[in-house]
Protein backbone atom coordinates (compact mmCIF):
# COMPACT_ATOMS: atom_id res chain seq x y z
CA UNK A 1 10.70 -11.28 -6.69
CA UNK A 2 12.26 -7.74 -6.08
CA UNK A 3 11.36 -5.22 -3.71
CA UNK A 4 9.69 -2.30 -5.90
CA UNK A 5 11.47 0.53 -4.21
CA UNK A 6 15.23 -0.38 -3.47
CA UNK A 7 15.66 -3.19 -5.52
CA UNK A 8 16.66 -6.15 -3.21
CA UNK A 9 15.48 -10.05 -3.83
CA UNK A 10 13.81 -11.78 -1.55
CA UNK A 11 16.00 -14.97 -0.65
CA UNK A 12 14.71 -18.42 -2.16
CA UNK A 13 14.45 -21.29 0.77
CA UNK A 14 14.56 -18.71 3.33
CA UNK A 15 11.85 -17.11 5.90
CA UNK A 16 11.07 -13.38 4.52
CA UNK A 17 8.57 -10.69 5.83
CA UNK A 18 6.99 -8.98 2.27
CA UNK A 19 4.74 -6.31 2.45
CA UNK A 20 1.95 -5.92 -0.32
CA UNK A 21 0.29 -3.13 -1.07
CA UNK A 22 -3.00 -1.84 -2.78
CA UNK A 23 -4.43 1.18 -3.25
CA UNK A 24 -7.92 1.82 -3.70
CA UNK A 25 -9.31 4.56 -5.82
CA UNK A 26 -12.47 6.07 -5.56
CA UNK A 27 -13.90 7.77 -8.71
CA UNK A 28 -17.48 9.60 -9.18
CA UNK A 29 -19.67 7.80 -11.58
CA UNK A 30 -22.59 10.70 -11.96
CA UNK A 31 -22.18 14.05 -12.63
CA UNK A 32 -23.75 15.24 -9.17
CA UNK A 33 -20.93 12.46 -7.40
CA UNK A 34 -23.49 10.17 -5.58
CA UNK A 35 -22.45 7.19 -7.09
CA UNK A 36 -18.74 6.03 -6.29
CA UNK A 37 -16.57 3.29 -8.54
CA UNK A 38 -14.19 1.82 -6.43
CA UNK A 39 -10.82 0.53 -8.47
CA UNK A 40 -8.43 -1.70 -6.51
CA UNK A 41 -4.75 -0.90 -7.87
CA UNK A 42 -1.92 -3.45 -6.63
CA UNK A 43 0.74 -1.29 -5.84
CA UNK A 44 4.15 -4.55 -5.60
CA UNK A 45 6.08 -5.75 -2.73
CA UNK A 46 8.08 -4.58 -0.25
CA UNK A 47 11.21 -5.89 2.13
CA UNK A 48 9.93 -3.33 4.85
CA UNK A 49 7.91 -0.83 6.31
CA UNK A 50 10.47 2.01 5.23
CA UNK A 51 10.47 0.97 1.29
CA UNK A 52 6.48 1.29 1.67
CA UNK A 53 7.00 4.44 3.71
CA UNK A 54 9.40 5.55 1.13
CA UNK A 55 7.31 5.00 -2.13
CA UNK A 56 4.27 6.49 -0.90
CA UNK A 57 4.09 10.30 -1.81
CA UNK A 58 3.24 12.54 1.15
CA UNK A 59 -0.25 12.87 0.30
CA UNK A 60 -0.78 9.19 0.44
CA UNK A 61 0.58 8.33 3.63
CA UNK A 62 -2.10 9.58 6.27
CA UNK A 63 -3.09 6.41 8.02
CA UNK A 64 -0.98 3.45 6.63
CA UNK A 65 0.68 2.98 9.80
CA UNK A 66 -1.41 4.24 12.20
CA UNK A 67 -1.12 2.63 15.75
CA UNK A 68 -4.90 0.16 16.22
CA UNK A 69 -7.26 1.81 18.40
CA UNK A 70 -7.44 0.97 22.14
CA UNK A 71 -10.00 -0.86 23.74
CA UNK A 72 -11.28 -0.05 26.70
């Protein structure tokens, strides 16, 4: 397997962090828009958080990396 942005393998017999990620898309299915169709799109692998960071267009990256929320 290759990462999908820069390219590199992930080593065979070794430990490795990979980072997966899918996309949801959310489509109107009635003319007025009250009924949603919800498309899961598998979006490849990644090596690291920058390749993700790096892939997504600007649009798309409100919220993949946001911090959890505290508790209180």
């Amino acid at each position: 397997m290759h990462c999908k942005q820069c390219g590199e393998a992930f080593p065979r017999g070794q430990k490795y962090d990979m980072w997966s990620l899918r996309k949801d898309h959310v489509m109107p299915t009635d003319p007025e828009g009250l009924t949603n169709s919800v498309q899961l799109e598998d979006a490849g692998v990644f090596c690291c958080r920058k390749c993700i960071f790096d892939y997504l267009k600007p649009a798309e990256r409100s919220g993949v990396f946001a911090p959890a929320p505290r508790k209180t």
